[in-house]
N, C-alpha and C. Protein backbone atom coordinates (compact mmCIF):
# COMPACT_ATOMS: atom_id res chain seq x y z
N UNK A 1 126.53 24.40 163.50
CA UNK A 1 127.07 23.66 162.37
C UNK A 1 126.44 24.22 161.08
N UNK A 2 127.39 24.82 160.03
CA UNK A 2 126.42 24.88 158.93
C UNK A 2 126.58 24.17 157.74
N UNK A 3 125.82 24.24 156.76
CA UNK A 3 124.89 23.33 155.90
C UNK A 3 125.77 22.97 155.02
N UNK A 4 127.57 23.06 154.74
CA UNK A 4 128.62 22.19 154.56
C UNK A 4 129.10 21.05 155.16
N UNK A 5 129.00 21.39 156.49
CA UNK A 5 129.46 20.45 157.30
C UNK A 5 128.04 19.11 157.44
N UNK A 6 126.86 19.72 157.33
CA UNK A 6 126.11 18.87 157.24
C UNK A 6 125.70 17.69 156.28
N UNK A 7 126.22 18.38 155.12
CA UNK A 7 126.21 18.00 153.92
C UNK A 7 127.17 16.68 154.01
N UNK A 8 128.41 17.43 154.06
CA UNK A 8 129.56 16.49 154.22
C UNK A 8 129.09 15.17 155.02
N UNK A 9 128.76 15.73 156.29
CA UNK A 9 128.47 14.59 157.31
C UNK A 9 127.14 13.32 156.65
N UNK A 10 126.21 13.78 156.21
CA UNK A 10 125.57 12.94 155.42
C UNK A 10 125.62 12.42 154.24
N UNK A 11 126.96 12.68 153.06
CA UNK A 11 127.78 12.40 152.62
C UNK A 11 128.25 10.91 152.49
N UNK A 12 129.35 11.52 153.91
CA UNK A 12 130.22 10.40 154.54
C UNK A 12 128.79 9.07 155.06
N UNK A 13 127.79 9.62 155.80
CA UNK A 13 127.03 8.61 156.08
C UNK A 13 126.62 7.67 155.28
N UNK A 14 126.25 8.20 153.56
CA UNK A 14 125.55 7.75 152.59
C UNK A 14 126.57 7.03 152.16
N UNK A 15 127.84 7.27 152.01
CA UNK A 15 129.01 6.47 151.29
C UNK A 15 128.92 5.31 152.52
N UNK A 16 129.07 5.43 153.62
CA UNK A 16 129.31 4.43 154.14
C UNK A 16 128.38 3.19 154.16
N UNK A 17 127.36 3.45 154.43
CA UNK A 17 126.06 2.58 153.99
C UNK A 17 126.09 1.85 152.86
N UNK A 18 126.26 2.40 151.45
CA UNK A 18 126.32 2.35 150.64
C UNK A 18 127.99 1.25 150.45
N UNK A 19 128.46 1.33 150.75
CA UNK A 19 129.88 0.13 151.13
C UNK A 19 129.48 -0.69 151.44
N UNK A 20 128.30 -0.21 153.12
CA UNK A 20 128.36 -1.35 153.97
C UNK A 20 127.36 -2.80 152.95
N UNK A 21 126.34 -2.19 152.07
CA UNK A 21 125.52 -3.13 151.36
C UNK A 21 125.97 -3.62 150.24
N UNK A 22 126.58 -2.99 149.54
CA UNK A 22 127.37 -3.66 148.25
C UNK A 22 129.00 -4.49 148.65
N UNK A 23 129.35 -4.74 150.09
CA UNK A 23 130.42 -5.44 150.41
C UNK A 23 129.40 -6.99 150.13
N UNK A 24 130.99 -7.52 149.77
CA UNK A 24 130.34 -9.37 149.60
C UNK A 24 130.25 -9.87 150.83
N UNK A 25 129.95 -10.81 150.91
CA UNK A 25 129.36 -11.99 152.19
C UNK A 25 130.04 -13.00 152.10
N UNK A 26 131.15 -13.06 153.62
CA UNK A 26 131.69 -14.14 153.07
C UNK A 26 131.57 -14.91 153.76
N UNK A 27 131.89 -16.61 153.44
CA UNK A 27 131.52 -17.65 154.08
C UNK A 27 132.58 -18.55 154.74
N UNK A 28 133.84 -18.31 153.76
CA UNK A 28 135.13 -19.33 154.06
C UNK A 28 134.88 -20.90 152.91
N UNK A 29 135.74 -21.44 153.33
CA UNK A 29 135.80 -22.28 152.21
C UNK A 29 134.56 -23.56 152.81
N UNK A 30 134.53 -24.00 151.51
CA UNK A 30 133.34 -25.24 151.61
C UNK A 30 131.87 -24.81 151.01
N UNK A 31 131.25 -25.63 150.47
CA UNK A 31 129.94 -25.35 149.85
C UNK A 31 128.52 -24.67 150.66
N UNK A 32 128.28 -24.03 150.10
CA UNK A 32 127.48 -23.11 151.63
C UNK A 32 126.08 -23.73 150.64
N UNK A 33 125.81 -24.18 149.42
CA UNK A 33 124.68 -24.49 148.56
C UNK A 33 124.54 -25.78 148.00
N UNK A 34 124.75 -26.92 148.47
CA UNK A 34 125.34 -28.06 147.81
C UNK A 34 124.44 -28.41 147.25
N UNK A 35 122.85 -28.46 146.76
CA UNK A 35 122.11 -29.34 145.96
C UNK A 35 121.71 -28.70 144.39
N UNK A 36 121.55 -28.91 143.86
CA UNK A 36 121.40 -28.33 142.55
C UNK A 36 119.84 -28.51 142.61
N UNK A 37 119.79 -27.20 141.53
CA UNK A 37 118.15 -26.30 141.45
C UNK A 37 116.58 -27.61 141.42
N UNK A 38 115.90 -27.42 141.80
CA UNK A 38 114.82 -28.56 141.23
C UNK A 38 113.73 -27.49 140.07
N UNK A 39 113.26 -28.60 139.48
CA UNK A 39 112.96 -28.74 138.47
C UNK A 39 111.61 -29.49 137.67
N UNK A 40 110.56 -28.54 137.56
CA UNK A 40 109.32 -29.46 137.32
C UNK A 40 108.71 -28.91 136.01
N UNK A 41 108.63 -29.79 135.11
CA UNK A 41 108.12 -29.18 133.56
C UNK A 41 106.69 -29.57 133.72
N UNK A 42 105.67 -28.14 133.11
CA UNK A 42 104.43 -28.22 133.13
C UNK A 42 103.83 -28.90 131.96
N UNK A 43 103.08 -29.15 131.63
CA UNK A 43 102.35 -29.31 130.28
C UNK A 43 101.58 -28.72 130.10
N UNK A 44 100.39 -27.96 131.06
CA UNK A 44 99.56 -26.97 130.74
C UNK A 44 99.77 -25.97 132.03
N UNK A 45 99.50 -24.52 131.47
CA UNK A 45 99.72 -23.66 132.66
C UNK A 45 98.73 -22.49 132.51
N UNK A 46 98.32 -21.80 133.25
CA UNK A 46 97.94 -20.57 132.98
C UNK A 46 98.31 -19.36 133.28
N UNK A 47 98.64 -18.45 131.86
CA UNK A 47 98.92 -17.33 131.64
C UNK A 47 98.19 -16.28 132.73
N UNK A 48 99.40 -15.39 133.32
CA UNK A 48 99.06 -14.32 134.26
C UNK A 48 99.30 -13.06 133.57
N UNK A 49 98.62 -11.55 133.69
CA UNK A 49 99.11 -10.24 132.97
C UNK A 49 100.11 -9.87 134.04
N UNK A 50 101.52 -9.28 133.64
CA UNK A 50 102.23 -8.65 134.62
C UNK A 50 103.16 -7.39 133.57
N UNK A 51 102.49 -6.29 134.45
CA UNK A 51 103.09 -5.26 133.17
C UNK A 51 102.33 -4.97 132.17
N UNK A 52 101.51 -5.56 131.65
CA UNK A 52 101.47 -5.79 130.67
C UNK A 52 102.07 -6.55 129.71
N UNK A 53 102.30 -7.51 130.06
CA UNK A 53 103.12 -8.85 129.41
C UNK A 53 102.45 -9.83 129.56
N UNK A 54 102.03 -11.10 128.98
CA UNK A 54 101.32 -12.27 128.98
C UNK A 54 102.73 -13.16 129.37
N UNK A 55 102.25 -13.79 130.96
CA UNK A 55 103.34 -14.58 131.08
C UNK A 55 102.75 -16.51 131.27
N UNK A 56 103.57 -16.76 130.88
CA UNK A 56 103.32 -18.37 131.07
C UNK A 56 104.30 -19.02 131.46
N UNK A 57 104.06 -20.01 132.70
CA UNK A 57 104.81 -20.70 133.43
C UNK A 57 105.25 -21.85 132.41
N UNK A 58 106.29 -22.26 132.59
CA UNK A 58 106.72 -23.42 131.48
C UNK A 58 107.47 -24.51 132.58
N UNK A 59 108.02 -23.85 133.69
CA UNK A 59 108.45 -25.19 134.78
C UNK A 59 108.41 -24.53 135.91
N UNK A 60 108.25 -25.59 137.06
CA UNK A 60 108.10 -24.80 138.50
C UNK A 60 109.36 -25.57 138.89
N UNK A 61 110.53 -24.49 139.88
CA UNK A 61 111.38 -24.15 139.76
C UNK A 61 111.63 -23.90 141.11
N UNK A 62 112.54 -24.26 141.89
CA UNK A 62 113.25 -24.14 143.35
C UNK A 62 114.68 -23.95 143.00
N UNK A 63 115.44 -23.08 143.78
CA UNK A 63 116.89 -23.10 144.11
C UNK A 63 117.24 -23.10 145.26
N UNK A 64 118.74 -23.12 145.88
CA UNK A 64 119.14 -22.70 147.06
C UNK A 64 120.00 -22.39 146.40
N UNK A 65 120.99 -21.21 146.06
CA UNK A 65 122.14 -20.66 145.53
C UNK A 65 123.11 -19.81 146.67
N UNK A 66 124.18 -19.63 145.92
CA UNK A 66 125.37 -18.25 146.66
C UNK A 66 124.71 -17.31 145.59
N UNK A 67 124.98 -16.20 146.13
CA UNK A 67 124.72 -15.06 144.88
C UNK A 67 126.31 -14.45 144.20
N UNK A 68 126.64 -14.72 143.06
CA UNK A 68 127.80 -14.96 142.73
C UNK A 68 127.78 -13.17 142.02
N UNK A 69 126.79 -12.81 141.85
CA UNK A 69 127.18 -11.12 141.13
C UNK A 69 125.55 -10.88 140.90
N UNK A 70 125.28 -9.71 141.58
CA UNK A 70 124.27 -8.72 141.33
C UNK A 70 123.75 -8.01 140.29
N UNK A 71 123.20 -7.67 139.47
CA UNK A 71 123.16 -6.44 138.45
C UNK A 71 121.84 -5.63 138.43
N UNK A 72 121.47 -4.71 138.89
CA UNK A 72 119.91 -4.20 138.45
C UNK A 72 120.25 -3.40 136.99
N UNK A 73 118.62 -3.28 136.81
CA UNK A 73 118.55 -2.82 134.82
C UNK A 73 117.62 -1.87 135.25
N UNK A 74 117.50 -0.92 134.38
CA UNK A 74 116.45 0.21 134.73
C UNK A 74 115.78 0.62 132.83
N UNK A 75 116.38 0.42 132.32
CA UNK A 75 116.03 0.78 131.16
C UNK A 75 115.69 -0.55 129.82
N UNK A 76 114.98 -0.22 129.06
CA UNK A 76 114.76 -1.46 128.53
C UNK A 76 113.25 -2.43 128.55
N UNK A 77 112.86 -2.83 127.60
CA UNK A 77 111.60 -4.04 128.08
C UNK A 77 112.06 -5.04 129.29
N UNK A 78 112.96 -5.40 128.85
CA UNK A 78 112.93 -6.53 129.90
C UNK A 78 113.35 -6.23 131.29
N UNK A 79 113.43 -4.79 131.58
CA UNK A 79 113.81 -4.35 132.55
C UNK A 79 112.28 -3.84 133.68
N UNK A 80 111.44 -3.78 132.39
CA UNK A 80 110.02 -3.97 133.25
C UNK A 80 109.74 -4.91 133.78
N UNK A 81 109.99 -6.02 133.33
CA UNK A 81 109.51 -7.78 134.00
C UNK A 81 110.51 -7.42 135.19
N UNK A 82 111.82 -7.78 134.31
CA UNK A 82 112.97 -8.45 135.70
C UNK A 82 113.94 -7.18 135.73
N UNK A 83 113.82 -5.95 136.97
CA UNK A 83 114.64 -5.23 137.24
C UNK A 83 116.14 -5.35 138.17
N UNK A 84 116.13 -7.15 138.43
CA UNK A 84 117.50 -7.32 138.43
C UNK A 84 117.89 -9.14 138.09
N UNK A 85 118.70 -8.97 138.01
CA UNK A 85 119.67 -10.17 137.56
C UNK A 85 120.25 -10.62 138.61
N UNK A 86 120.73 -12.42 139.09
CA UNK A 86 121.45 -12.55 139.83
C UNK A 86 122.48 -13.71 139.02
N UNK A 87 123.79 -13.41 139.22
CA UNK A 87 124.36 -14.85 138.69
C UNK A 87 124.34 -15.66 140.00
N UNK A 88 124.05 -17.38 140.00
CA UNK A 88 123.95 -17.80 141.09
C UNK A 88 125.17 -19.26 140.85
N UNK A 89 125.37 -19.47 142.17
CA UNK A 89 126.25 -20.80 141.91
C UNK A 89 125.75 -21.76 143.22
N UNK A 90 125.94 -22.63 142.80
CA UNK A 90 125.53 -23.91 143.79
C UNK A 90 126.65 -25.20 143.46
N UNK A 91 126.68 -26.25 144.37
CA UNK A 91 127.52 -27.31 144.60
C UNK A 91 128.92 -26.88 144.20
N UNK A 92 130.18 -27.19 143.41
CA UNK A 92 131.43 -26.30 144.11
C UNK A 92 131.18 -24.72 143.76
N UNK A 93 130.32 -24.60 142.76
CA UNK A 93 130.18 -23.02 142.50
C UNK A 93 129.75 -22.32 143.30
N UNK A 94 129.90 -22.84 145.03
CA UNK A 94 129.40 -21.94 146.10
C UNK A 94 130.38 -22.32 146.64
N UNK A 95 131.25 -22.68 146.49
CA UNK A 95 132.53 -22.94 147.49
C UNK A 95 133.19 -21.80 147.29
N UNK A 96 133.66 -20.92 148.18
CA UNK A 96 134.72 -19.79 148.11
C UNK A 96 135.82 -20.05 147.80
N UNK A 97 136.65 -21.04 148.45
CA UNK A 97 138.28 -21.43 147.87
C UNK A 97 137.96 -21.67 146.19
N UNK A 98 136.82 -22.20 145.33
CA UNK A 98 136.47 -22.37 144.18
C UNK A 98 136.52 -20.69 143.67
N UNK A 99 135.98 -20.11 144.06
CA UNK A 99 135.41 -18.73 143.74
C UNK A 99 136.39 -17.73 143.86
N UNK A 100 137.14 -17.96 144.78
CA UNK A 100 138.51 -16.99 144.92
C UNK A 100 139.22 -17.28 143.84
N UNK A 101 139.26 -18.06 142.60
CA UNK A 101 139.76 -18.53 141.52
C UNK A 101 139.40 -17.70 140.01
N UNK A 102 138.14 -17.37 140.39
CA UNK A 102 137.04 -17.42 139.42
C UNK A 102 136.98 -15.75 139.63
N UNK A 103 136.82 -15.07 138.17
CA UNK A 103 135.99 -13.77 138.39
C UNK A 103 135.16 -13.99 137.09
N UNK A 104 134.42 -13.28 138.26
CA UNK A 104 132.71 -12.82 137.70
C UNK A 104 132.44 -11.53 137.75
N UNK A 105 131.67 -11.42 136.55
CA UNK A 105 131.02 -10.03 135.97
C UNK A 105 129.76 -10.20 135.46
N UNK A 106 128.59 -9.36 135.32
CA UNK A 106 127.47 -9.48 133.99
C UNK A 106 127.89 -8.10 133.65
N UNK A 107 126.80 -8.19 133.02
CA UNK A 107 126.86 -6.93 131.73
C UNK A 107 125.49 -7.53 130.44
N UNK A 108 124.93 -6.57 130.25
CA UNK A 108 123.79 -6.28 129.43
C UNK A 108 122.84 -8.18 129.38
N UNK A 109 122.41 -7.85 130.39
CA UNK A 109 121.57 -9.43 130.73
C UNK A 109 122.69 -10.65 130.56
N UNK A 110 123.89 -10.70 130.71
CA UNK A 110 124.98 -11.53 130.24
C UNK A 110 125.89 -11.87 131.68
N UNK A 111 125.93 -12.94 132.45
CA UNK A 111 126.93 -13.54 133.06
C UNK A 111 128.25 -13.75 132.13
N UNK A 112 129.66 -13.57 132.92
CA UNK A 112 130.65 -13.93 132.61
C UNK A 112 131.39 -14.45 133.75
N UNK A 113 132.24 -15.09 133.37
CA UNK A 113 133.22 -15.53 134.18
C UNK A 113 135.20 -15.49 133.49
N UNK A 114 136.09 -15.66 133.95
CA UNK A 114 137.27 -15.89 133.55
C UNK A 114 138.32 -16.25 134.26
N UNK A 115 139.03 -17.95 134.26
CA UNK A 115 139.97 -18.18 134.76
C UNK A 115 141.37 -18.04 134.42
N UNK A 116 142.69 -17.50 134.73
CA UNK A 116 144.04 -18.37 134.38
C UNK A 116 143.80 -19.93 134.13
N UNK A 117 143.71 -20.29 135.56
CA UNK A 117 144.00 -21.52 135.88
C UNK A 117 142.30 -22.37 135.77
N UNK A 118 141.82 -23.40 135.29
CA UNK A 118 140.66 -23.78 136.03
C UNK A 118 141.19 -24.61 137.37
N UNK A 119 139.86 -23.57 138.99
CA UNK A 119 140.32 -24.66 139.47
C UNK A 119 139.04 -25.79 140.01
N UNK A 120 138.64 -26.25 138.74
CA UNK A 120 137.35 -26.59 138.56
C UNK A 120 137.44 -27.04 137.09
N UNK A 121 136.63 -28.53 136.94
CA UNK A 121 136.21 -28.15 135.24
C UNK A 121 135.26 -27.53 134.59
N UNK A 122 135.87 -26.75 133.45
CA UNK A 122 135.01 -26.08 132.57
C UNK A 122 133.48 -26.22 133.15
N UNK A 123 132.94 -27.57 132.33
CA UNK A 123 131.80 -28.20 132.59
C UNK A 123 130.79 -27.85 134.25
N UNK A 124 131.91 -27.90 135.07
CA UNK A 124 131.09 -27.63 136.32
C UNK A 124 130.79 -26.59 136.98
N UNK A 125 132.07 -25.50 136.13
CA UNK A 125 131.46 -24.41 136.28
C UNK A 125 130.32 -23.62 135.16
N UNK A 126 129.90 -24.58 134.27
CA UNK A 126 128.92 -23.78 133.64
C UNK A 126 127.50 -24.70 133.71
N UNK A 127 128.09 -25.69 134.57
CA UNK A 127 126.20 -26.70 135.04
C UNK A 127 126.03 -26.06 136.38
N UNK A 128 127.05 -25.64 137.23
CA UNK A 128 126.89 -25.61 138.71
C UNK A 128 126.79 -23.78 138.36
N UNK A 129 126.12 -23.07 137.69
CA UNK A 129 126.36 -21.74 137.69
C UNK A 129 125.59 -21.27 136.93
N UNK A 130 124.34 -20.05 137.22
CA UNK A 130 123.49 -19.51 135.78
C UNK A 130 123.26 -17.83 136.26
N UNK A 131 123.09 -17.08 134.99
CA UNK A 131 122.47 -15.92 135.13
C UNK A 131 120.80 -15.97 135.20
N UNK A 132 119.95 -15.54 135.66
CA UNK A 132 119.20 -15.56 136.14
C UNK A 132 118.37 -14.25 136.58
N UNK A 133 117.09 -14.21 135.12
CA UNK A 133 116.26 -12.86 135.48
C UNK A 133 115.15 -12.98 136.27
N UNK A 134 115.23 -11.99 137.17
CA UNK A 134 114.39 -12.42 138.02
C UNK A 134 113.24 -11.15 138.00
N UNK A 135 111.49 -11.96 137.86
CA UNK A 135 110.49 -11.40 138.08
C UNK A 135 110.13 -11.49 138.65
N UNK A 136 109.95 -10.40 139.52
CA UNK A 136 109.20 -10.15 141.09
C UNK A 136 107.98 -10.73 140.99
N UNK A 137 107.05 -11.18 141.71
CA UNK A 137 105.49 -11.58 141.82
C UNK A 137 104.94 -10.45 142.51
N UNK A 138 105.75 -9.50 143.09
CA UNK A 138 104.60 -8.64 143.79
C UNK A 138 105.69 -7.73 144.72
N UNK A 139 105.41 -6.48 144.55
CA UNK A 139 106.20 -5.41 145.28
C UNK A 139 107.18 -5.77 146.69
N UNK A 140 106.95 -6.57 147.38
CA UNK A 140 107.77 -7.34 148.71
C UNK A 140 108.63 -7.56 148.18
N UNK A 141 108.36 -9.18 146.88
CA UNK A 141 109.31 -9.60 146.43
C UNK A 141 110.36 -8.86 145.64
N UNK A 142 110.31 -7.68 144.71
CA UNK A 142 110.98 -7.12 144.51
C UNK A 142 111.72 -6.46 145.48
N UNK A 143 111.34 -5.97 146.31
CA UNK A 143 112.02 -5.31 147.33
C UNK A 143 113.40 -6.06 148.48
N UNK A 144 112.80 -7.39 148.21
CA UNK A 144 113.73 -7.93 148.83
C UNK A 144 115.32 -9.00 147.88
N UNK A 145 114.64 -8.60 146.51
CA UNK A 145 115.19 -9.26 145.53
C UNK A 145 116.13 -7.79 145.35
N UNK A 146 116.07 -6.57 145.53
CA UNK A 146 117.11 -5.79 145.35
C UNK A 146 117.67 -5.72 146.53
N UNK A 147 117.71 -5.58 147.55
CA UNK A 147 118.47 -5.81 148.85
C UNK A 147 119.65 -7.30 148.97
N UNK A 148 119.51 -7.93 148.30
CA UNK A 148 120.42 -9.03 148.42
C UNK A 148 121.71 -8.72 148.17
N UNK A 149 122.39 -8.92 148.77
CA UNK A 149 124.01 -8.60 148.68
C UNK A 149 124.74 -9.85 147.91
N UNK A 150 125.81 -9.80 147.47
CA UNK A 150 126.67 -10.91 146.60
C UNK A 150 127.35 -11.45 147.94
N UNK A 151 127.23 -12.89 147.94
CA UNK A 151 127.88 -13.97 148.51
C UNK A 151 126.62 -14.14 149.61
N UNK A 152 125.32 -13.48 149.44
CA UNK A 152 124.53 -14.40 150.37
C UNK A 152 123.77 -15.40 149.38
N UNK A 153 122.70 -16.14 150.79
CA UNK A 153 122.74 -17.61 149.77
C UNK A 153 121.45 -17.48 149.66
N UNK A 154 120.93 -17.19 149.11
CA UNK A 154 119.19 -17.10 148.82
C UNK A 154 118.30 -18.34 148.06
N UNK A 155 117.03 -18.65 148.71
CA UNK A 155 116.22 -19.63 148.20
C UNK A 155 115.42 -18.92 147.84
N UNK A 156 115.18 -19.25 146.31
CA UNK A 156 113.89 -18.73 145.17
C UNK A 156 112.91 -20.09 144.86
N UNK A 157 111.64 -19.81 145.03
CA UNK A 157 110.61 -20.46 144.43
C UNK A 157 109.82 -19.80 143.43
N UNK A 158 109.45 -20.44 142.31
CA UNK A 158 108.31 -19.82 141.59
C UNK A 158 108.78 -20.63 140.61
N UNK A 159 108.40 -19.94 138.98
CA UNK A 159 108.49 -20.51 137.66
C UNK A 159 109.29 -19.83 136.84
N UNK A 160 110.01 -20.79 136.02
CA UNK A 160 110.48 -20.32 134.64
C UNK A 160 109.63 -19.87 133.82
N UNK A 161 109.22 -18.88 132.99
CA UNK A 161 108.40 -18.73 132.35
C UNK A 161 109.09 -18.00 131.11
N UNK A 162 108.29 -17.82 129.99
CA UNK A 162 107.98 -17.05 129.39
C UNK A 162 106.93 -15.70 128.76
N UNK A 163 107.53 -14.76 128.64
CA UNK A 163 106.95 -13.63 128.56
C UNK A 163 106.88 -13.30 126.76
N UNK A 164 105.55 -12.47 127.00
CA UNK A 164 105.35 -12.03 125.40
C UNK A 164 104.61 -10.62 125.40
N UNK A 165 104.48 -9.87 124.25
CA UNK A 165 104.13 -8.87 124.44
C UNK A 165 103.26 -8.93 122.78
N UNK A 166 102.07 -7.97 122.84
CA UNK A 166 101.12 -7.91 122.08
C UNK A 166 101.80 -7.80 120.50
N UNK A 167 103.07 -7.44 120.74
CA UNK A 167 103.58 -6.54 119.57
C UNK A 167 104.92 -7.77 119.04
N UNK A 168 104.47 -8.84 119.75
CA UNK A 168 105.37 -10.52 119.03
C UNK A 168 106.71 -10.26 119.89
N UNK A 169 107.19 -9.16 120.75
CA UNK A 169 108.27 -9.64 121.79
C UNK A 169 108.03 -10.69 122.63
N UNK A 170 109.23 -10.98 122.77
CA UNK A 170 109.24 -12.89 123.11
C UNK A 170 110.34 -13.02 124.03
N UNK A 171 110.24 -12.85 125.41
CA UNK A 171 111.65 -13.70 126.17
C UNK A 171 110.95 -14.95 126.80
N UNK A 172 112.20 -16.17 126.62
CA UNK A 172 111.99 -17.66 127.18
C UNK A 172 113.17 -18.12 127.84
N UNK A 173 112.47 -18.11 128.85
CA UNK A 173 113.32 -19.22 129.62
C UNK A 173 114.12 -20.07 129.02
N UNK A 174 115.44 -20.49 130.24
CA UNK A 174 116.23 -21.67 129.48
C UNK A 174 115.58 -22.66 130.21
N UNK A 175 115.42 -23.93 130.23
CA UNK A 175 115.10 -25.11 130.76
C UNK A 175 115.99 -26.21 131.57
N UNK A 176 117.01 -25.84 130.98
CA UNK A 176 118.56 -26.68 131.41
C UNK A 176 119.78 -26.09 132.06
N UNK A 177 120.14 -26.60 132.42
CA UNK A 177 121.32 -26.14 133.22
C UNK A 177 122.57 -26.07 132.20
N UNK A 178 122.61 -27.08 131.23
CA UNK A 178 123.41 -27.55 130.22
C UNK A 178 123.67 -26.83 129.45
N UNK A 179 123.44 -25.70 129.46
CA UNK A 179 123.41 -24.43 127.88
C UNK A 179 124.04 -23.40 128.51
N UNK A 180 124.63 -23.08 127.30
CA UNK A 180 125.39 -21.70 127.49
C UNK A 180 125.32 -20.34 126.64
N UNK A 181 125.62 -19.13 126.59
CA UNK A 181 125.54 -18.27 125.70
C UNK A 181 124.22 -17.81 125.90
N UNK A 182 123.81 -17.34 124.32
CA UNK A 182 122.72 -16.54 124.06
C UNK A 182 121.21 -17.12 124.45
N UNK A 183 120.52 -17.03 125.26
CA UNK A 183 119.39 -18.14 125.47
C UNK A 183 119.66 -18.91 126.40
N UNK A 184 120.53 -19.52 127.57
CA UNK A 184 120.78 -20.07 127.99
C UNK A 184 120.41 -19.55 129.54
N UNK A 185 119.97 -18.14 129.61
CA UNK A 185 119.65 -17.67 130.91
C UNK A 185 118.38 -18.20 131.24
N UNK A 186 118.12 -18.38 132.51
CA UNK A 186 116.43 -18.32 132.90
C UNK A 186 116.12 -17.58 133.20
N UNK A 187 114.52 -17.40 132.90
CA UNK A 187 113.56 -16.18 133.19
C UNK A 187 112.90 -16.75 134.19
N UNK A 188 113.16 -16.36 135.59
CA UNK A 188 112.20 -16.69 136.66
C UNK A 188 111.20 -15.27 137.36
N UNK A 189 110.51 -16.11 137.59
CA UNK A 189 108.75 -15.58 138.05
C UNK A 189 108.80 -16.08 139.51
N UNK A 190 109.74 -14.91 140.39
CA UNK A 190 109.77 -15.09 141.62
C UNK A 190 108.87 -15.07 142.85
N UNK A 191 108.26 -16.31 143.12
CA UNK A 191 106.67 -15.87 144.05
C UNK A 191 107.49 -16.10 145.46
N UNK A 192 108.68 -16.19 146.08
CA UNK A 192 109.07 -15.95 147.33
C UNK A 192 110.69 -16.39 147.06
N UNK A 193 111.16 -15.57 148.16
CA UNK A 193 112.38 -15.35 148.54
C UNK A 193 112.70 -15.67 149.68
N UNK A 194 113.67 -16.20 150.30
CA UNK A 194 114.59 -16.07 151.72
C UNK A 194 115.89 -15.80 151.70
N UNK A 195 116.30 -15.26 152.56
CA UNK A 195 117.85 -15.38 152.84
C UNK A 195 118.57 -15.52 153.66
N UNK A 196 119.50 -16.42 153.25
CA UNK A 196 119.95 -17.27 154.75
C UNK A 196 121.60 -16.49 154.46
């Protein structure tokens, strides 16, 4: 065999792989995430170095989500903290017959969505649904925070926090589910992962 055919053949292998992990996960209809995120506001916390960034926990923070769209970042400050993004949905925003309705995209730290029809209100799809940067706690966790495929349902623990940098850069967490737009993402400080 020579080193065309080999080529080719590992090629075809790499494309296929590469399908097989970026295909979605599907579940069928019905809520595969039904409780919405919990939620604990600190009053005092202490600041950890990561990166070189001064981070501070501002709420400790549980989900069970669908993973509604993927994005990794490679370039950028904030791409040192959180090298990927997940948009997540929970209660009908994990329902597939909901979601087969709905498209989703991010783009530059930014969730989107766009219906014809809602088949859902407005409102529930933007309480039951967030973009979401996620900071690894430690090389595992990253590792398993880029392996996640769209439409599995992953449980995150850790904190919302905010990050700062010597030179007055400033990203903060959102706190609420209730907000939308510019600021409205959370910055989570991922200390474990599962995926179910």
């Amino acid at each position: 065999m020579n080193w065309k055919a080999i080529f080719f053949i590992g090629l075809l292998g790499f494309g296929g792989f590469q399908h097989f992990h970026k295909r979605e996960i599907l579940h069928g209809v019905g809520e595969v995430a039904s409780e919405a995120p919990l939620q604990r506001n600190l009053d005092i916390s202490d600041t950890q170095n990561i990166n070189g960034y001064e981070i501070t926990p501002l709420a400790k923070f549980s989900i069970k989500a669908r993973v509604l769209a993927s994005k990794r970042y490679h370039f950028g400050r904030e791409a040192d903290l959180a090298p990927v993004d997940f948009a997540l949905g929970w209660g009908a925003m994990s329902d597939e017959a909901i979601l087969n309705k709905i498209e989703i995209s991010q783009s530059n730290r930014f969730y989107f969505w766009h219906v014809d029809e809602f088949p859902i209100p407005r409102e529930a799809i933007e309480t039951q649904s967030a973009n979401m940067h996620m900071i690894p706690a430690d090389r595992l966790v990253e590792k398993r925070l880029k392996s996640v495929r769209v439409g599995q349902v992953v449980a995150l623990n850790g904190y919302l926090v905010e990050a700062k940098a010597s030179d007055g850069w400033h990203w903060k967490s959102s706190l609420t589910r209730n907000d939308t737009g510019n600021g409205a993402c959370e910055v989570l400080l991922v200390k474990s992962i599962e995926v179910h």
